[in-house]
N, C-alpha and C. Protein backbone atom coordinates (compact mmCIF):
# COMPACT_ATOMS: atom_id res chain seq x y z
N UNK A 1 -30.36 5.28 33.24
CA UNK A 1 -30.35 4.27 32.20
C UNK A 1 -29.84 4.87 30.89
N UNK A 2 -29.02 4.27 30.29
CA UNK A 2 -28.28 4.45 29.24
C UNK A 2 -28.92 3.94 27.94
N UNK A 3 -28.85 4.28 26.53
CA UNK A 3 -29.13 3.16 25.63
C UNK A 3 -27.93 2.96 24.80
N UNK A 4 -27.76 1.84 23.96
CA UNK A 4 -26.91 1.40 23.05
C UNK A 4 -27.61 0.45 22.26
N UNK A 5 -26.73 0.27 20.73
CA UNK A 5 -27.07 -0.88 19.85
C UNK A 5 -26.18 -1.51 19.91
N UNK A 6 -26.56 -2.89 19.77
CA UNK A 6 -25.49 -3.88 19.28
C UNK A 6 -25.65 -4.26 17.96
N UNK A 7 -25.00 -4.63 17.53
CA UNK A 7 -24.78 -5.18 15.54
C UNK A 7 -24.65 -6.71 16.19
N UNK A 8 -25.19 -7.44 15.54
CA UNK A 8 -24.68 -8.78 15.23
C UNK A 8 -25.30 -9.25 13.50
N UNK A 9 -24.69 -10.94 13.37
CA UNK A 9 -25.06 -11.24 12.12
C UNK A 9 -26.01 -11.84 12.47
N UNK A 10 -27.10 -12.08 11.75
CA UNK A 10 -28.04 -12.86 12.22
C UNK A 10 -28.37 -14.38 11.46
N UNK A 11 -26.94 -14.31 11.23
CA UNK A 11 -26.99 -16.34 10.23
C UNK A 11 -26.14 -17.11 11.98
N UNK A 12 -25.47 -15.70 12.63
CA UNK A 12 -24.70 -16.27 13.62
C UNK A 12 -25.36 -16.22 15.21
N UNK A 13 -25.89 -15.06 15.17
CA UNK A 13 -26.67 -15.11 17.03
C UNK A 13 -27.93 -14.20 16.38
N UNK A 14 -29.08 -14.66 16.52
CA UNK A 14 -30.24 -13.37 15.78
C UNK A 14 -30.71 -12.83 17.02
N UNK A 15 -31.68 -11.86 17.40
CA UNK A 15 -32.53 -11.65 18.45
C UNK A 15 -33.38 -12.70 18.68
N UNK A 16 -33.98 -13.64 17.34
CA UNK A 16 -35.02 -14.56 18.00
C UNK A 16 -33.97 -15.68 18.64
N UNK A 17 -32.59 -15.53 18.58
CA UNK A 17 -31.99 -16.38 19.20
C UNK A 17 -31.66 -16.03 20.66
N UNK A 18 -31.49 -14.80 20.75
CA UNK A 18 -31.81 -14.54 21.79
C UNK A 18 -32.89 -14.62 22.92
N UNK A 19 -33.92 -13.85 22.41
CA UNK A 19 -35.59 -14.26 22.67
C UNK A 19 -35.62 -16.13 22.73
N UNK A 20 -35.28 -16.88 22.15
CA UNK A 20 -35.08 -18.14 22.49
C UNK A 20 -34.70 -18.72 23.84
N UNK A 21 -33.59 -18.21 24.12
CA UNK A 21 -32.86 -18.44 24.74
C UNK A 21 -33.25 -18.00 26.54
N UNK A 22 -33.95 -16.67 26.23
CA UNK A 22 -33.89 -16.24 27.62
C UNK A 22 -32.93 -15.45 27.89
N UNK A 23 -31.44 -15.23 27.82
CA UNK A 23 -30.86 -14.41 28.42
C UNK A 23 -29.46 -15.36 27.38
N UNK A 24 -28.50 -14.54 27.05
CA UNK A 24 -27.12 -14.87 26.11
C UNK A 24 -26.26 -14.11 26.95
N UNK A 25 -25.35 -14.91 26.40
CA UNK A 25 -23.92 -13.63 26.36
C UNK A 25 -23.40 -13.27 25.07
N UNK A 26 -23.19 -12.27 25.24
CA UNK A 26 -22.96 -11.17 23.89
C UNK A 26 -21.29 -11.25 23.80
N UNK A 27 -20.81 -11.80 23.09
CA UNK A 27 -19.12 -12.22 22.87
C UNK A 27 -19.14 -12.08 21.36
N UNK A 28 -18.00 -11.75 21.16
CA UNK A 28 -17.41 -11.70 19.81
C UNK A 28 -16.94 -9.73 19.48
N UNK A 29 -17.09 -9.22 20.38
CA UNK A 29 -16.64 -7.71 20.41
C UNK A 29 -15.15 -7.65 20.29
N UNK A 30 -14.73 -7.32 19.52
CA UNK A 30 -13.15 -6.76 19.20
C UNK A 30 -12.57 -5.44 19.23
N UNK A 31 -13.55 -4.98 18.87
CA UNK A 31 -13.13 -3.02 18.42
C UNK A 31 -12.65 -2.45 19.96
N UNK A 32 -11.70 -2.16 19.99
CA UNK A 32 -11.14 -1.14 21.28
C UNK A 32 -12.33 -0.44 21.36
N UNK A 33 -13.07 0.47 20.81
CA UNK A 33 -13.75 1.29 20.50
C UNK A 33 -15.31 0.79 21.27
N UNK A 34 -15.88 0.05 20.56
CA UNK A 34 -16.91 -0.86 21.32
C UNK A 34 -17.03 -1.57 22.29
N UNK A 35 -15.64 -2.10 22.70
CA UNK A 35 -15.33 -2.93 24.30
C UNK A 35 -15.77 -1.49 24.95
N UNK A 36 -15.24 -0.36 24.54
CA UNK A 36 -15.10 0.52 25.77
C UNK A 36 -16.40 1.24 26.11
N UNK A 37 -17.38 1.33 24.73
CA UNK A 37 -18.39 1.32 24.88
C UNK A 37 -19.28 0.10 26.04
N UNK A 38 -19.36 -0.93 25.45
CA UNK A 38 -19.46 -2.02 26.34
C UNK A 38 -19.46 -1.96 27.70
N UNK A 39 -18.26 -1.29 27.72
CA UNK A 39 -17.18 -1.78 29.15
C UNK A 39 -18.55 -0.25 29.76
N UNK A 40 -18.78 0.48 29.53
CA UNK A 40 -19.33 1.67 30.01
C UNK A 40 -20.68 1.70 30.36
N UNK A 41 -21.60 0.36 29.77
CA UNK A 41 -22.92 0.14 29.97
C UNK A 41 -23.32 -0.71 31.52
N UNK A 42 -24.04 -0.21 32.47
CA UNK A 42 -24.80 -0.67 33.62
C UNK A 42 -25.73 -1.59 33.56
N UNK A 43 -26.05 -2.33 34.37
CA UNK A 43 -26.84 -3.38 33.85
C UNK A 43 -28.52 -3.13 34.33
N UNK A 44 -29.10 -3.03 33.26
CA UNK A 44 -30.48 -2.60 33.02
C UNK A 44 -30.59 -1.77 31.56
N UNK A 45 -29.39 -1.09 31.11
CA UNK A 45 -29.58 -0.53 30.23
C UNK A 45 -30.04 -0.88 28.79
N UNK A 46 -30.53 -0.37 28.32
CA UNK A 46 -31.42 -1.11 27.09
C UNK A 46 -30.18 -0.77 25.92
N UNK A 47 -30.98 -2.19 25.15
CA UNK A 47 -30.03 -2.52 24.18
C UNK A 47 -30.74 -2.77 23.06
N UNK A 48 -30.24 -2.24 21.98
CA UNK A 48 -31.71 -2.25 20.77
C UNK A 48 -30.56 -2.99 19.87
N UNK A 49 -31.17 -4.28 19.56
CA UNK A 49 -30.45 -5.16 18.94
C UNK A 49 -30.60 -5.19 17.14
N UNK A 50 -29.72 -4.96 16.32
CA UNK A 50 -29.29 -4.71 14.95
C UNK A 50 -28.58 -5.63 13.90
N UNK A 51 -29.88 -6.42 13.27
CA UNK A 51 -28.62 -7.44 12.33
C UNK A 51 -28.35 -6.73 11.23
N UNK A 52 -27.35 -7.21 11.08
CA UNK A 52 -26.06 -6.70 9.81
C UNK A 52 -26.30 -7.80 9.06
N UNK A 53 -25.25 -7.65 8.12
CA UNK A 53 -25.47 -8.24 6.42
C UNK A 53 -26.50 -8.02 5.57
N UNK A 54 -28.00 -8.60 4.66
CA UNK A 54 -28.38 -8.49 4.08
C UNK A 54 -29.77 -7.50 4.73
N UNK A 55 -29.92 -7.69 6.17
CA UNK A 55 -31.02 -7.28 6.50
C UNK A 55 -30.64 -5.85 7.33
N UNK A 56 -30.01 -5.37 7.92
CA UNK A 56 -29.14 -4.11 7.74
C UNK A 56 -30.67 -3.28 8.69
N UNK A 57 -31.37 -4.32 9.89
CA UNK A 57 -32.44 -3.59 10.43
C UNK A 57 -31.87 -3.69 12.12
N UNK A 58 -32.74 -2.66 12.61
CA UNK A 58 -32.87 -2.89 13.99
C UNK A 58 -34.15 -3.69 14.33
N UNK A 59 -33.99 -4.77 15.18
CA UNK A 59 -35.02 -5.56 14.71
C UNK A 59 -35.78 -5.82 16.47
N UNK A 60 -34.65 -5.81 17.65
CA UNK A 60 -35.53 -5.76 18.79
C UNK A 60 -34.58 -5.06 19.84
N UNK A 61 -35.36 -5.13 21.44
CA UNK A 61 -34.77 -4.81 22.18
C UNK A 61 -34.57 -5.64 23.12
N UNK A 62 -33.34 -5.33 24.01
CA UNK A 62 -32.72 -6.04 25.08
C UNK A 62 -32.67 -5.06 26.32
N UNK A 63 -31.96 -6.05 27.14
CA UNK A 63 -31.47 -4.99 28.15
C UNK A 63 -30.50 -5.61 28.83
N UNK A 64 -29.66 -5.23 29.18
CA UNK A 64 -28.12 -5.55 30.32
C UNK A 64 -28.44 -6.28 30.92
N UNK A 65 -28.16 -7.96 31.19
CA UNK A 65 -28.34 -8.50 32.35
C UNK A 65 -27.48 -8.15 33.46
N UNK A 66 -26.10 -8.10 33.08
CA UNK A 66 -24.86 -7.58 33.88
C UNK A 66 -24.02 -6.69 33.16
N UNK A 67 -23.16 -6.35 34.17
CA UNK A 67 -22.49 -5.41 33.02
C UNK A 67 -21.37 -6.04 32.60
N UNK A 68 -20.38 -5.63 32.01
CA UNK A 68 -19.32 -6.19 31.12
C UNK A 68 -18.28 -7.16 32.15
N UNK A 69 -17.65 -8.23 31.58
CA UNK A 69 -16.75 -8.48 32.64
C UNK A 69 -15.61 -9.64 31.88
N UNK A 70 -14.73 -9.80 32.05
CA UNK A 70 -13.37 -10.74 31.12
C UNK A 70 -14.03 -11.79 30.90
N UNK A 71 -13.86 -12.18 29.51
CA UNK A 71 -14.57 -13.31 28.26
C UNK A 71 -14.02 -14.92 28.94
N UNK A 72 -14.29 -15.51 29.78
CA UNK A 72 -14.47 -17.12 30.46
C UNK A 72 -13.33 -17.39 29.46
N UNK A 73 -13.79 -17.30 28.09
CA UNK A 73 -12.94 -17.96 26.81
C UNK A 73 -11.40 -17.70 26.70
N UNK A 74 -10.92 -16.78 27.30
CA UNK A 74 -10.21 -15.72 26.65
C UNK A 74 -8.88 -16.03 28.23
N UNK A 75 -7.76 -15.80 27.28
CA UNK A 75 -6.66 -16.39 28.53
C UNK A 75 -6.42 -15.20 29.46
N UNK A 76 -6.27 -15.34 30.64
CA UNK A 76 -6.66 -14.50 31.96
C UNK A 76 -5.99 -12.85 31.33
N UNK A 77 -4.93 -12.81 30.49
CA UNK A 77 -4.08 -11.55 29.85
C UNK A 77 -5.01 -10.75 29.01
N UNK A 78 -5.82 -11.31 28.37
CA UNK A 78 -6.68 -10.89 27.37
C UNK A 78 -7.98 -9.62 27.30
N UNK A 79 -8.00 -9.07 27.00
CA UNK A 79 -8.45 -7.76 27.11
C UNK A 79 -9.90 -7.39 26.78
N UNK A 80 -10.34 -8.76 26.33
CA UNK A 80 -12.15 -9.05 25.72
C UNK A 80 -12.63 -9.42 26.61
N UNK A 81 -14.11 -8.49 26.71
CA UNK A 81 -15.09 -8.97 27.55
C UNK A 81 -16.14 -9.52 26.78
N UNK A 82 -17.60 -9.27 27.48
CA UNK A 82 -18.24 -10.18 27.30
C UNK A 82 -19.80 -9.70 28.32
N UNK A 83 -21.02 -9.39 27.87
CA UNK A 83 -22.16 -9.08 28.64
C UNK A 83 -22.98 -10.14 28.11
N UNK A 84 -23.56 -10.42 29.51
CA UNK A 84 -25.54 -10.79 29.52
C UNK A 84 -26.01 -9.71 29.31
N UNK A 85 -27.23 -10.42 28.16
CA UNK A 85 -28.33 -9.83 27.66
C UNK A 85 -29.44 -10.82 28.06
N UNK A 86 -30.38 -10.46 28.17
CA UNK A 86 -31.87 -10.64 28.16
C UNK A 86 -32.71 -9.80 27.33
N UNK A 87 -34.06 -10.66 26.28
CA UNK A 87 -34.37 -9.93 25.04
C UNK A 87 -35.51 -8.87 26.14
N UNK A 88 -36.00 -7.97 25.85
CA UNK A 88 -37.07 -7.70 25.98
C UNK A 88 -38.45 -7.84 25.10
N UNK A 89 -38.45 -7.41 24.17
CA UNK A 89 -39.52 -7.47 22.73
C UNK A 89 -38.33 -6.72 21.12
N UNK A 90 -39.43 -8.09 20.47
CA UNK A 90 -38.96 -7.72 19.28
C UNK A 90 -39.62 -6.37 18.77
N UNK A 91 -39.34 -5.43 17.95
CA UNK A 91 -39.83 -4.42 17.10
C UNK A 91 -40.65 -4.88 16.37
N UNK A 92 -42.15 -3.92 16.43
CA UNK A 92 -43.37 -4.46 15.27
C UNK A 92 -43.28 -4.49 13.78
N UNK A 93 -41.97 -3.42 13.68
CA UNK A 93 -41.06 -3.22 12.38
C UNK A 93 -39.60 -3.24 12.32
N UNK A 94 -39.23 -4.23 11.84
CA UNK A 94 -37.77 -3.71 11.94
C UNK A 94 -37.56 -2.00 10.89
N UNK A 95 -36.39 -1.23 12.13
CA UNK A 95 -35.86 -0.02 11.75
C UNK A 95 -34.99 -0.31 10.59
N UNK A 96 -34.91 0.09 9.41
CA UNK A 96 -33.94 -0.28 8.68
C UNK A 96 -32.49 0.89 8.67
N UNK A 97 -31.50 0.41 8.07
CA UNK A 97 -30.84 1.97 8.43
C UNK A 97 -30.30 3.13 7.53
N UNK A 98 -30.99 2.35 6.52
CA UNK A 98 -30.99 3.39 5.27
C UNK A 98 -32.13 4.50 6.24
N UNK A 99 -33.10 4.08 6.82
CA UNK A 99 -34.31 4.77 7.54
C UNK A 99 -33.67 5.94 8.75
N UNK A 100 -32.64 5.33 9.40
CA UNK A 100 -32.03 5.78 10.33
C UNK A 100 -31.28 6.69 9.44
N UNK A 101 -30.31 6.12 8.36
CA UNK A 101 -29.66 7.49 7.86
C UNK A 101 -30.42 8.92 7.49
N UNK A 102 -31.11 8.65 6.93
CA UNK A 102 -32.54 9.46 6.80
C UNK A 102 -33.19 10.59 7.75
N UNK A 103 -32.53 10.42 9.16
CA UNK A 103 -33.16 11.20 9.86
C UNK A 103 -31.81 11.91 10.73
N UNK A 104 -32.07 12.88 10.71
CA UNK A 104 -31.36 14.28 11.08
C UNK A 104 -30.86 14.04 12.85
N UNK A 105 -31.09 13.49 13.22
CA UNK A 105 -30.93 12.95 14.58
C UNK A 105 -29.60 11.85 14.18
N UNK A 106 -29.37 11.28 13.79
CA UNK A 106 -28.42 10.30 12.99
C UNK A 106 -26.89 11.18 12.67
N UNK A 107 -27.39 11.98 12.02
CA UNK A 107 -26.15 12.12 10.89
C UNK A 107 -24.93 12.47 12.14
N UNK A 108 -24.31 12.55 13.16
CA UNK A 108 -23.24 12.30 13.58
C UNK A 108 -23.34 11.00 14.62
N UNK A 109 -23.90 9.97 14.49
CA UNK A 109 -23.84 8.99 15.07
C UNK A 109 -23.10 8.07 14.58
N UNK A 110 -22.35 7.29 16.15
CA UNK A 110 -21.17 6.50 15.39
C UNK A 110 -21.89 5.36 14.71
N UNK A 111 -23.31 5.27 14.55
CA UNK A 111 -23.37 4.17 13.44
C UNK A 111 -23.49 4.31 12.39
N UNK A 112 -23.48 5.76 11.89
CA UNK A 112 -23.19 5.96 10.63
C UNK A 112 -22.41 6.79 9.92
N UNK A 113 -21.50 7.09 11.14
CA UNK A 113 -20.46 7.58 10.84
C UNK A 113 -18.75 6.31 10.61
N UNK A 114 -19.60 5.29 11.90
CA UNK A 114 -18.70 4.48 12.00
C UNK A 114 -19.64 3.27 11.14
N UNK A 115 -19.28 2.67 10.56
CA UNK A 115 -20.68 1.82 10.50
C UNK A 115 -19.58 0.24 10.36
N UNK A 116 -18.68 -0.18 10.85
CA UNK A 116 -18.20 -1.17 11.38
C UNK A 116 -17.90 -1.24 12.83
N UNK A 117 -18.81 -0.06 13.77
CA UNK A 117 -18.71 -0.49 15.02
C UNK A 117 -20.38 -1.21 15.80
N UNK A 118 -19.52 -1.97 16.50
CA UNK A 118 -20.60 -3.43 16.72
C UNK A 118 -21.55 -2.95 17.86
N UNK A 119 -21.04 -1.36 18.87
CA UNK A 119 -21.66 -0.95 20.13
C UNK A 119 -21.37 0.08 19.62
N UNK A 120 -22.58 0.59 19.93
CA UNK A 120 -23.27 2.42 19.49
C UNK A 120 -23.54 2.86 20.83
N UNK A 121 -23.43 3.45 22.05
CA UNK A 121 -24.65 4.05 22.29
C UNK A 121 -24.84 4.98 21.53
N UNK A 122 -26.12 5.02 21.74
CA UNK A 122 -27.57 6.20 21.29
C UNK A 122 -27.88 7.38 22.45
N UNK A 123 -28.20 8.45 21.71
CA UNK A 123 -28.85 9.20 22.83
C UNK A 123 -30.80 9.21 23.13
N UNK A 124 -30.99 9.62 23.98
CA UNK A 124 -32.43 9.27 23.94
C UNK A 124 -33.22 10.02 22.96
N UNK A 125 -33.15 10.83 22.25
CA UNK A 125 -33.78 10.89 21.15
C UNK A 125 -33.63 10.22 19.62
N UNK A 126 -32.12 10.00 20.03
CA UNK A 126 -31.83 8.89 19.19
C UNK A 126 -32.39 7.30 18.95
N UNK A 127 -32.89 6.60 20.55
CA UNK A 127 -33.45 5.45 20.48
C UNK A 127 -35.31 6.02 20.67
N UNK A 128 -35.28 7.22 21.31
CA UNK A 128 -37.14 7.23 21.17
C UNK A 128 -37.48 7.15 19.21
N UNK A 129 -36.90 7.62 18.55
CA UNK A 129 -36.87 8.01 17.22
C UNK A 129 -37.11 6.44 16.33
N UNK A 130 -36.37 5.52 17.03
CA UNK A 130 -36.14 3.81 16.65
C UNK A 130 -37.39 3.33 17.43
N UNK A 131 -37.36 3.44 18.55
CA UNK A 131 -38.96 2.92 19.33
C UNK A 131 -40.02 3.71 18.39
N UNK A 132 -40.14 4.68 17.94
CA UNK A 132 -41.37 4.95 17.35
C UNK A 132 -41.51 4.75 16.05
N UNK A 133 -40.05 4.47 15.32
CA UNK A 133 -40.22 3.76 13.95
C UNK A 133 -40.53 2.75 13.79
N UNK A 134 -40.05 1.69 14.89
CA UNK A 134 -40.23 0.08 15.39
C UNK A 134 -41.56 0.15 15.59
N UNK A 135 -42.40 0.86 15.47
CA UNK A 135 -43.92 0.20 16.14
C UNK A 135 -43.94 -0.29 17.76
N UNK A 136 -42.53 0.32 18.71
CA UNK A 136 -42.88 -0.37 19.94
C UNK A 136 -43.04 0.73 21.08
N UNK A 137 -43.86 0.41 21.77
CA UNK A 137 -44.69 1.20 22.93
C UNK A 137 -45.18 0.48 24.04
């Protein structure tokens, strides 16, 4: 099992929209960079979900329903995919990432090195570090 974050906005798909929902598909990935990330995740792998814009937290977790596969939307040539998610639990705190920059485990991670890419994976000390800031166990 692998981990990764996803970024989304949360005026546009939140985790409780997710958690709503039961299970989404995660569309709107563009970055060569993050498809391929994407494209590289198994399905079970956990997914620690991250809104962007004003709230700039990691706020819950997911996990892979399937793994990546060509966007329904998208004309058969087109090079965007597209994963199920299913939420698992929200975080008792959202991680913020001023918090994440903060910690020495971070500082060459592409989310803050890259910090307009939408798929991170993490390494496992990288997401135990977020599970134990999150309050989740």
């Amino acid at each position: 099992m692998a981990d990764f974050l996803f970024k989304t906005e949360p005026s546009e798909y939140s985790y409780a929209d997710l958690a709503a929902k039961g299970e989404g598909v995660w569309d709107g990935v563009r970055n060569p960079v993050a498809l391929r990330n994407m494209r590289e995740m198994a399905k079970g792998d956990r997914v620690f979900v991250y809104h962007t814009g004003s709230e700039k937290a990691v706020v819950g977790i997911a996990r892979a329903a399937s793994v990546a596969y060509p966007d329904p939307r998208q004309p058969a040539s087109s090079s965007l995919s597209v994963i199920d998610l299913a939420p698992v639990k929200p975080l008792k705190e959202p991680v913020s990432l001023a918090t994440l920059k903060a910690e020495p485990e971070f500082a060459t991670s592409p989310l803050v090195r890259q910090g307009r890419l939408s798929v991170v994976p993490l390494t496992p000390k990288q997401a135990a570090i977020i599970e134990r800031l999150g309050g989740s166990r």
